[in-house]
C-alpha atoms as a PDB file:
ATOM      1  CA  UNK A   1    -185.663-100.612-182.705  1.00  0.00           C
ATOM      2  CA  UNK A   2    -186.630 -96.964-182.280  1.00  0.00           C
ATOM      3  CA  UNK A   3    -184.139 -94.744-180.652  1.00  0.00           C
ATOM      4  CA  UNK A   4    -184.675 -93.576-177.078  1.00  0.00           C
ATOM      5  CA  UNK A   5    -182.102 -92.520-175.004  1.00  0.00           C
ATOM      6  CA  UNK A   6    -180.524 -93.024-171.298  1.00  0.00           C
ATOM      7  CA  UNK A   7    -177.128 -93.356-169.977  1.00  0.00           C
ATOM      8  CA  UNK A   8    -177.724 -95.970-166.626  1.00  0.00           C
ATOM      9  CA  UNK A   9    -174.287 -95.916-164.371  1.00  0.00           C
ATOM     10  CA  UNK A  10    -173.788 -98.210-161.477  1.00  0.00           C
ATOM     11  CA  UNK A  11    -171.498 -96.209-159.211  1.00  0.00           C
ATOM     12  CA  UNK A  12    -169.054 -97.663-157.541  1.00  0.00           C
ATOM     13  CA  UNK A  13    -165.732 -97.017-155.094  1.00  0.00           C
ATOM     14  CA  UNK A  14    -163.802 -94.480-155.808  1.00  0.00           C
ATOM     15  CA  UNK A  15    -160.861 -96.517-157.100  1.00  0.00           C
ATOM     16  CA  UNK A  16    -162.720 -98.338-159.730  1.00  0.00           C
ATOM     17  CA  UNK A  17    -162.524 -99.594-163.413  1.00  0.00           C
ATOM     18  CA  UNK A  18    -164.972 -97.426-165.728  1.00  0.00           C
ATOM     19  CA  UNK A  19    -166.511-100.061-168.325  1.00  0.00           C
ATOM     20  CA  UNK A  20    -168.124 -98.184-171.048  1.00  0.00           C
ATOM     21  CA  UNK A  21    -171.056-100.984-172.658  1.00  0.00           C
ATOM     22  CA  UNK A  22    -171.494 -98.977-175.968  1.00  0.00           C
ATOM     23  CA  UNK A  23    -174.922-100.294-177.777  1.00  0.00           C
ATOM     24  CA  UNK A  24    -178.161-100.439-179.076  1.00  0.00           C
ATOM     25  CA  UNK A  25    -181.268-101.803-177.779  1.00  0.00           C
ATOM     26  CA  UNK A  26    -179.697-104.799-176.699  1.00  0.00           C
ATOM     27  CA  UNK A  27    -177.552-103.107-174.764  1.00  0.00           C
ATOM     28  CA  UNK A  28    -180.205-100.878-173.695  1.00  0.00           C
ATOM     29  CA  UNK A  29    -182.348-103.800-172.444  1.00  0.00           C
ATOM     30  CA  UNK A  30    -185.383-102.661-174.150  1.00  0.00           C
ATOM     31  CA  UNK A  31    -188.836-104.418-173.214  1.00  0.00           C
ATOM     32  CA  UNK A  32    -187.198-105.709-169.768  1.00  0.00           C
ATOM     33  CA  UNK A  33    -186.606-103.645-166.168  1.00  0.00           C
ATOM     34  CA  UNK A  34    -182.830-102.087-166.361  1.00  0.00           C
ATOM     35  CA  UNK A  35    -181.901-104.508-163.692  1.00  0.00           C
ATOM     36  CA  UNK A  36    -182.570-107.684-165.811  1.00  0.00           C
ATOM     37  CA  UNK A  37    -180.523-105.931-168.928  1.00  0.00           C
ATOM     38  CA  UNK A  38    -176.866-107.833-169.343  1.00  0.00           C
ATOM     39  CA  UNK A  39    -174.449-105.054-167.980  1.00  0.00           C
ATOM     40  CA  UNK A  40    -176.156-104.299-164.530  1.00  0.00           C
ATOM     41  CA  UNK A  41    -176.427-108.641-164.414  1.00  0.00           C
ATOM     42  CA  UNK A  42    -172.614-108.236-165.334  1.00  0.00           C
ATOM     43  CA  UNK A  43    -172.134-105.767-162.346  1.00  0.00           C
ATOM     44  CA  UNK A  44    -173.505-107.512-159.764  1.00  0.00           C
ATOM     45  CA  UNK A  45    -171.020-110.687-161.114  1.00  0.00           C
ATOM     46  CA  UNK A  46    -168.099-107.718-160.289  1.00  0.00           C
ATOM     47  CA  UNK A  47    -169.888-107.147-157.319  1.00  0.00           C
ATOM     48  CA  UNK A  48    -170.131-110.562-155.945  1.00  0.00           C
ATOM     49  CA  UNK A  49    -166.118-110.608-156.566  1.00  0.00           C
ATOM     50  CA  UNK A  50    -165.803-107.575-154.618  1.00  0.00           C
ATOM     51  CA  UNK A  51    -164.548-105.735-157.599  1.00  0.00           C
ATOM     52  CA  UNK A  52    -164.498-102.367-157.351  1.00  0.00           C
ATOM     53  CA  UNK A  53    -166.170-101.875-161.496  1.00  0.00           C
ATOM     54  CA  UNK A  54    -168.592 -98.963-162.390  1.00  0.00           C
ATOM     55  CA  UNK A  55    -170.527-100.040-165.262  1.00  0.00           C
ATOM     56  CA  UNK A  56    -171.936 -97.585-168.078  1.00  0.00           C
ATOM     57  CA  UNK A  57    -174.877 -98.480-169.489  1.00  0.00           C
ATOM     58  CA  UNK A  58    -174.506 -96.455-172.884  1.00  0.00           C
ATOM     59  CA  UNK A  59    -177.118 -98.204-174.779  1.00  0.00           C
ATOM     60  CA  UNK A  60    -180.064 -96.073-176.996  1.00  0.00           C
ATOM     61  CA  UNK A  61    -183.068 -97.913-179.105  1.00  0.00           C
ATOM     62  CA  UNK A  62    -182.258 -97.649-182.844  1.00  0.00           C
ATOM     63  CA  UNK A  63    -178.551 -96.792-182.339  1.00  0.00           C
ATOM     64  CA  UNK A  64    -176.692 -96.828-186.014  1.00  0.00           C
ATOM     65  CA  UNK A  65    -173.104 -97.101-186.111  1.00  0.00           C
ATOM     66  CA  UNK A  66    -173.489 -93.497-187.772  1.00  0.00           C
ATOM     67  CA  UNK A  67    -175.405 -91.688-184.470  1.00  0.00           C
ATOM     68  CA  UNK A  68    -172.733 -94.081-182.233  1.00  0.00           C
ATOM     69  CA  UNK A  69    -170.232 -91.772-183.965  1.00  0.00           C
ATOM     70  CA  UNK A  70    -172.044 -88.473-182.963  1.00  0.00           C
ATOM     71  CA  UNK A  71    -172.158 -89.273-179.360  1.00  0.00           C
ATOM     72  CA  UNK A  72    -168.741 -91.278-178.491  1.00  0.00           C
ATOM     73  CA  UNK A  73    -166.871 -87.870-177.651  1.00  0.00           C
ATOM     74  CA  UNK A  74    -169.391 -87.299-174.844  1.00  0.00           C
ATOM     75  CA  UNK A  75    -169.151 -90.643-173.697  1.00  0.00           C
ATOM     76  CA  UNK A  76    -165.337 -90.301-173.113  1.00  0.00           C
ATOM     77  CA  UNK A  77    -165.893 -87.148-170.981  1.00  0.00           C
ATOM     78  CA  UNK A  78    -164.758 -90.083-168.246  1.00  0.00           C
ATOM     79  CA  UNK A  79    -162.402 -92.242-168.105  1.00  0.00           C
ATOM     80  CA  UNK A  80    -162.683 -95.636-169.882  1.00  0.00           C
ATOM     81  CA  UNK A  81    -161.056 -99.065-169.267  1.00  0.00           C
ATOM     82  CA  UNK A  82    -162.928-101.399-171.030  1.00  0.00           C
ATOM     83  CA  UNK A  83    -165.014-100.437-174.366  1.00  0.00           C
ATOM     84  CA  UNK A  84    -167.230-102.964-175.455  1.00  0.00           C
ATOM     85  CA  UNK A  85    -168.617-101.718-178.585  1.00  0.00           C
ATOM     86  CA  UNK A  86    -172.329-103.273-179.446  1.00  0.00           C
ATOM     87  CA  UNK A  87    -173.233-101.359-182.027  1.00  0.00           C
ATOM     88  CA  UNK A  88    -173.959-102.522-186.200  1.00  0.00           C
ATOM     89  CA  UNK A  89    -176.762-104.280-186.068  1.00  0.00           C
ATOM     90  CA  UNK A  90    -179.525-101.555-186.700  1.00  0.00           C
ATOM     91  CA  UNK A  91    -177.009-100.530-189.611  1.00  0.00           C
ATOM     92  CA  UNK A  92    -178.066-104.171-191.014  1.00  0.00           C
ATOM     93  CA  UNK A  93    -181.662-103.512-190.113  1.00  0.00           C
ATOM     94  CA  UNK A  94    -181.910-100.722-192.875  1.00  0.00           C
ATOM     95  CA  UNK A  95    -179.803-102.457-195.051  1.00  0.00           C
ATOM     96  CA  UNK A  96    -177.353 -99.731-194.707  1.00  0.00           C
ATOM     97  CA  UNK A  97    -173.766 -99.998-196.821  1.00  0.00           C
ATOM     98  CA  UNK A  98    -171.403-101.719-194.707  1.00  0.00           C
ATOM     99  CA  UNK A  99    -168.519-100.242-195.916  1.00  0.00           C
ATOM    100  CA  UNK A 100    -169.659 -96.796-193.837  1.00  0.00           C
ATOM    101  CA  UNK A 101    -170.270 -98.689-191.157  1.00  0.00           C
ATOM    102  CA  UNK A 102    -167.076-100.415-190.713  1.00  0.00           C
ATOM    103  CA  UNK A 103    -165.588 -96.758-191.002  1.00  0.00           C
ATOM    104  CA  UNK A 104    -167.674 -95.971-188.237  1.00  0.00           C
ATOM    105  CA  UNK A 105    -166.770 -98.352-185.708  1.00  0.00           C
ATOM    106  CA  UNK A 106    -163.374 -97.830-186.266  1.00  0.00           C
ATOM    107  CA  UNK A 107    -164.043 -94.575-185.694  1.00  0.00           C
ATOM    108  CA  UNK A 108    -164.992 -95.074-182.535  1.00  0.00           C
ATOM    109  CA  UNK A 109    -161.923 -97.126-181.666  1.00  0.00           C
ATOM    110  CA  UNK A 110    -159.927 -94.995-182.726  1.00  0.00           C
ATOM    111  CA  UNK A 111    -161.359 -91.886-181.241  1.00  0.00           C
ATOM    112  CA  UNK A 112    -161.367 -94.059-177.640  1.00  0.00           C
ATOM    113  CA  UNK A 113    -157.818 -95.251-177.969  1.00  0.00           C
ATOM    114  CA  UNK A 114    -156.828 -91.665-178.687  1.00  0.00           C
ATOM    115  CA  UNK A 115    -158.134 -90.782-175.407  1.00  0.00           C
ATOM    116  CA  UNK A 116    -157.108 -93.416-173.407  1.00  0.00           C
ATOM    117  CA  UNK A 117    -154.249 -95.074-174.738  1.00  0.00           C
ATOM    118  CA  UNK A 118    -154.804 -98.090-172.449  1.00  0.00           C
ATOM    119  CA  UNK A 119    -158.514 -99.145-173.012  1.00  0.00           C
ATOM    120  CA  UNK A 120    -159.188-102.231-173.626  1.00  0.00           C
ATOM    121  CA  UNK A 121    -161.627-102.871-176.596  1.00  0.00           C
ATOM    122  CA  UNK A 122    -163.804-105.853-176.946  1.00  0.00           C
ATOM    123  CA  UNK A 123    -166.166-105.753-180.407  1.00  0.00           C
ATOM    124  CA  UNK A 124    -169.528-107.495-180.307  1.00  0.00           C
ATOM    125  CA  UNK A 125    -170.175-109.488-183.264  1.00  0.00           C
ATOM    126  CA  UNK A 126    -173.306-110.191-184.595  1.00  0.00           C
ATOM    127  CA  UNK A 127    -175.233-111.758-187.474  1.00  0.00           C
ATOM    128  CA  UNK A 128    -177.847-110.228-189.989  1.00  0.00           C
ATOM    129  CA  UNK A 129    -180.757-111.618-190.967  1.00  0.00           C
ATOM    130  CA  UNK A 130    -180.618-114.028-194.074  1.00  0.00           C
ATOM    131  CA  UNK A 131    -183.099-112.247-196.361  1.00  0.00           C
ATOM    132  CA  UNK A 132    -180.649-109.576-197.101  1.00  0.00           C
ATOM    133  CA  UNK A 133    -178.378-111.885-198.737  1.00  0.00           C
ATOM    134  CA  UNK A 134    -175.258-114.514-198.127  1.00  0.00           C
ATOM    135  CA  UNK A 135    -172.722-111.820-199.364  1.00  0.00           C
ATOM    136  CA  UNK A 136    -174.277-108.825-197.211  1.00  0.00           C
ATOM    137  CA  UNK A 137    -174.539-110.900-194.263  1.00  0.00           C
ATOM    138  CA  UNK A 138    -171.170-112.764-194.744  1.00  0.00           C
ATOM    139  CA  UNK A 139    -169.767-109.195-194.864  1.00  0.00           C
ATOM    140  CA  UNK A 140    -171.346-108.500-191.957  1.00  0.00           C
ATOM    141  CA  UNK A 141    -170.386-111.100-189.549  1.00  0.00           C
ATOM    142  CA  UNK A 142    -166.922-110.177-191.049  1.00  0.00           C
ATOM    143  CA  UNK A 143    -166.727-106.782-190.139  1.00  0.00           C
ATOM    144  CA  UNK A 144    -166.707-107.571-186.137  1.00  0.00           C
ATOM    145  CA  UNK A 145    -163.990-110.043-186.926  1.00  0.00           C
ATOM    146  CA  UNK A 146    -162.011-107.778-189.178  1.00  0.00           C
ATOM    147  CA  UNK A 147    -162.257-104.761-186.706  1.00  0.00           C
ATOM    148  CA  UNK A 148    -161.457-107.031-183.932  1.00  0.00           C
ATOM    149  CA  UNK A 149    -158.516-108.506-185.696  1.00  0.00           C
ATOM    150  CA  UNK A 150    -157.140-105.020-186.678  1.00  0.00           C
ATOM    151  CA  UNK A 151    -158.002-103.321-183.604  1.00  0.00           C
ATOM    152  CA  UNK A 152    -156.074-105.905-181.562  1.00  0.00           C
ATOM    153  CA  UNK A 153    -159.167-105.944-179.567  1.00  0.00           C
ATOM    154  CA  UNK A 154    -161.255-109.416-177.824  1.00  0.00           C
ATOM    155  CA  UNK A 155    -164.038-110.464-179.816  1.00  0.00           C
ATOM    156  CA  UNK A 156    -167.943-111.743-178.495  1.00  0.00           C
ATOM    157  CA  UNK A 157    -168.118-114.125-181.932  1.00  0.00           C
ATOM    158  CA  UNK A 158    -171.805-113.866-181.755  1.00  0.00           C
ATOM    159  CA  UNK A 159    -173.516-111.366-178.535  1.00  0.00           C
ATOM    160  CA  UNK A 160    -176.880-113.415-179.204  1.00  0.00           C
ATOM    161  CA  UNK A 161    -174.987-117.211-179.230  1.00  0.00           C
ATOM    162  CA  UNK A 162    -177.391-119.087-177.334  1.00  0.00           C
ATOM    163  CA  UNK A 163    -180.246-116.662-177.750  1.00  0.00           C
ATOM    164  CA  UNK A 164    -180.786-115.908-181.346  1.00  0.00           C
ATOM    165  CA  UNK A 165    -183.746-118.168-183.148  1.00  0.00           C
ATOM    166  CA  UNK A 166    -184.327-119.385-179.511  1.00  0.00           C
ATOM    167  CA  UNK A 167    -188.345-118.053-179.333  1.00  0.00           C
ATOM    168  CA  UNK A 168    -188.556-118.858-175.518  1.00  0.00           C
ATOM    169  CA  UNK A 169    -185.523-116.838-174.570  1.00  0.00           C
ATOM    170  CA  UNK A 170    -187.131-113.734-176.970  1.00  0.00           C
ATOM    171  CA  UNK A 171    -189.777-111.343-176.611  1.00  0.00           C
ATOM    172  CA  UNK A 172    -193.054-111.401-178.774  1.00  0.00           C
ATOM    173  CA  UNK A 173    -190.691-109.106-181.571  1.00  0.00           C
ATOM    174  CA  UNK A 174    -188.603-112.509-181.991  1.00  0.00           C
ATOM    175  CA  UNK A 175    -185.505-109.715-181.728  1.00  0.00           C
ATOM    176  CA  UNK A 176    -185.193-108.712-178.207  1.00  0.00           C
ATOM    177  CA  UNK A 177    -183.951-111.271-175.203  1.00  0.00           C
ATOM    178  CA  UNK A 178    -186.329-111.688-172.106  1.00  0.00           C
ATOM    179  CA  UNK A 179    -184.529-111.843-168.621  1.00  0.00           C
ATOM    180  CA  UNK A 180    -183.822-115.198-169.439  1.00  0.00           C
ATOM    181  CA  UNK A 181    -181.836-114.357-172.321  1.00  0.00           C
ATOM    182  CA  UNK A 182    -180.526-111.494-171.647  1.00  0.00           C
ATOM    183  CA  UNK A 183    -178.809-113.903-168.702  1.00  0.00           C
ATOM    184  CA  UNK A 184    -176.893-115.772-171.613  1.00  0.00           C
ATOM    185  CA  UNK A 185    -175.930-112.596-172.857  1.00  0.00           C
ATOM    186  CA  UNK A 186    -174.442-111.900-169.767  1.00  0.00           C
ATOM    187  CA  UNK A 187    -172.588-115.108-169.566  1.00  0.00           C
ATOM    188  CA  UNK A 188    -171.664-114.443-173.295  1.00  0.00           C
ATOM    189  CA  UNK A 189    -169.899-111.316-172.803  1.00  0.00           C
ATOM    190  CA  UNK A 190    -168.528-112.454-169.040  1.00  0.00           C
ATOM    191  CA  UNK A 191    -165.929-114.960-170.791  1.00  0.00           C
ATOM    192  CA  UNK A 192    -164.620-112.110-173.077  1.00  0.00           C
ATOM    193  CA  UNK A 193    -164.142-109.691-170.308  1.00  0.00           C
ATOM    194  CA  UNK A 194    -161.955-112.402-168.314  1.00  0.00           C
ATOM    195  CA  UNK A 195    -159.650-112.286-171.484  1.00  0.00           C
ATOM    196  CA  UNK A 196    -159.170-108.467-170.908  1.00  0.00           C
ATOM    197  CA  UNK A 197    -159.477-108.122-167.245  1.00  0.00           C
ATOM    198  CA  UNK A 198    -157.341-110.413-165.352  1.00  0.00           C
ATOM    199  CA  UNK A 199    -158.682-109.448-161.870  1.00  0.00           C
ATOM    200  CA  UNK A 200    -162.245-111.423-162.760  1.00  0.00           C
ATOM    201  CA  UNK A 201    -159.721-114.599-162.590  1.00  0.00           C
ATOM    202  CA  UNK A 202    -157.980-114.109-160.326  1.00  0.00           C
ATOM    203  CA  UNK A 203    -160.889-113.174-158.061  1.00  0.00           C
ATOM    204  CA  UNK A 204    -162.706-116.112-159.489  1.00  0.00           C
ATOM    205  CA  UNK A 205    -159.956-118.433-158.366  1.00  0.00           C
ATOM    206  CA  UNK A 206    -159.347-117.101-155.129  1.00  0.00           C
ATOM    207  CA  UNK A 207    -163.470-117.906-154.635  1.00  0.00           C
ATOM    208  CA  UNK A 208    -162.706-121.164-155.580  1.00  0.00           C
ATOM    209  CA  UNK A 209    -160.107-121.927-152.950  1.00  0.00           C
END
């Protein structure tokens, strides 16, 4: 996951809600056209509702909880209404102590809070690979659930649920979703965001009538 950097926004009306998708390369949609990554396939869902939703594509190759840190304060130059926060895994990658991790990401909640008191936060978990260990990955899959739990914030259990070990919904890396999976990501982080924005139901049921 080598860092490379672009901030993708899909504008919207004026009036909107500003969701801020915080990540790495999943995030990023590395190895598949922007359009196919989960948070522009999650716009056109707000779209289709008529939602008025700007998404913020704020994912970057490589991203460490640690360079996450660096760059939030930029980030919040706009308004935010929904954080989800994607960001750990390369941290597990390197092996990298979680305990400075976890610091990090609440870092980053709290710095976002700070600014906008009435953001709603929802925390992508993930899983690390098993040859680093039961504890260190048992202390990873933790840490989304601890900062979730503390934060008050909605949880994604597991962003690659559906996806992960799945070889025909992964690129030739075995890491990285293809447009196919990247489409259960979106559906993945789609029921979470109902949880914290109650216009997608009410929208949804309104379709439904």
């Amino acid at each position: 996951m080598r860092a490379d950097s672009t901030v993708s926004i899909v504008p919207s009306a004026p009036e909107h809600a500003r969701i801020l998708f915080f990540g790495t390369s999943l995030t990023a949609g590395l190895g598949v056209d922007p359009d196919e990554a989960y948070p522009a396939l999650l716009h056109n869902r707000f779209d289709s509702l008529g939602l008025a939703v700007e998404v913020v594509n704020a994912g970057v190759s490589g991203e460490t909880s640690a360079a996450g840190l660096r760059r939030i304060e930029w980030l919040l130059g706009q308004p935010v209404a929904v954080l989800v926060l994607e960001l750990g895994a390369n941290d597990a990658l390197r092996g990298l102590e979680l305990k400075a991790a976890k610091e990090n990401l609440q870092e980053i909640i709290s710095r976002t809070r700070a600014k906008y008191p009435q953001v709603q936060i929802v925390v992508a978990g993930m899983q690390a690979p098993p040859n680093l260990g039961r504890p260190y990955t048992e202390e990873f899959r933790r840490m989304f659930v601890d900062l979730a739990r503390d934060n008050k914030a909605a949880l994604i259990p597991f962003l690659l649920e559906g996806v992960g070990g799945h070889p025909e919904l992964n690129q030739v890396d075995g890491i990285h979703p293809t447009p196919a999976g990247h489409r259960i990501l979106a559906d993945n982080v789609w029921k979470v965001l109902v949880s914290v924005m109650p216009e997608i139901h009410e929208r949804e049921k309104e379709g439904k009538k």
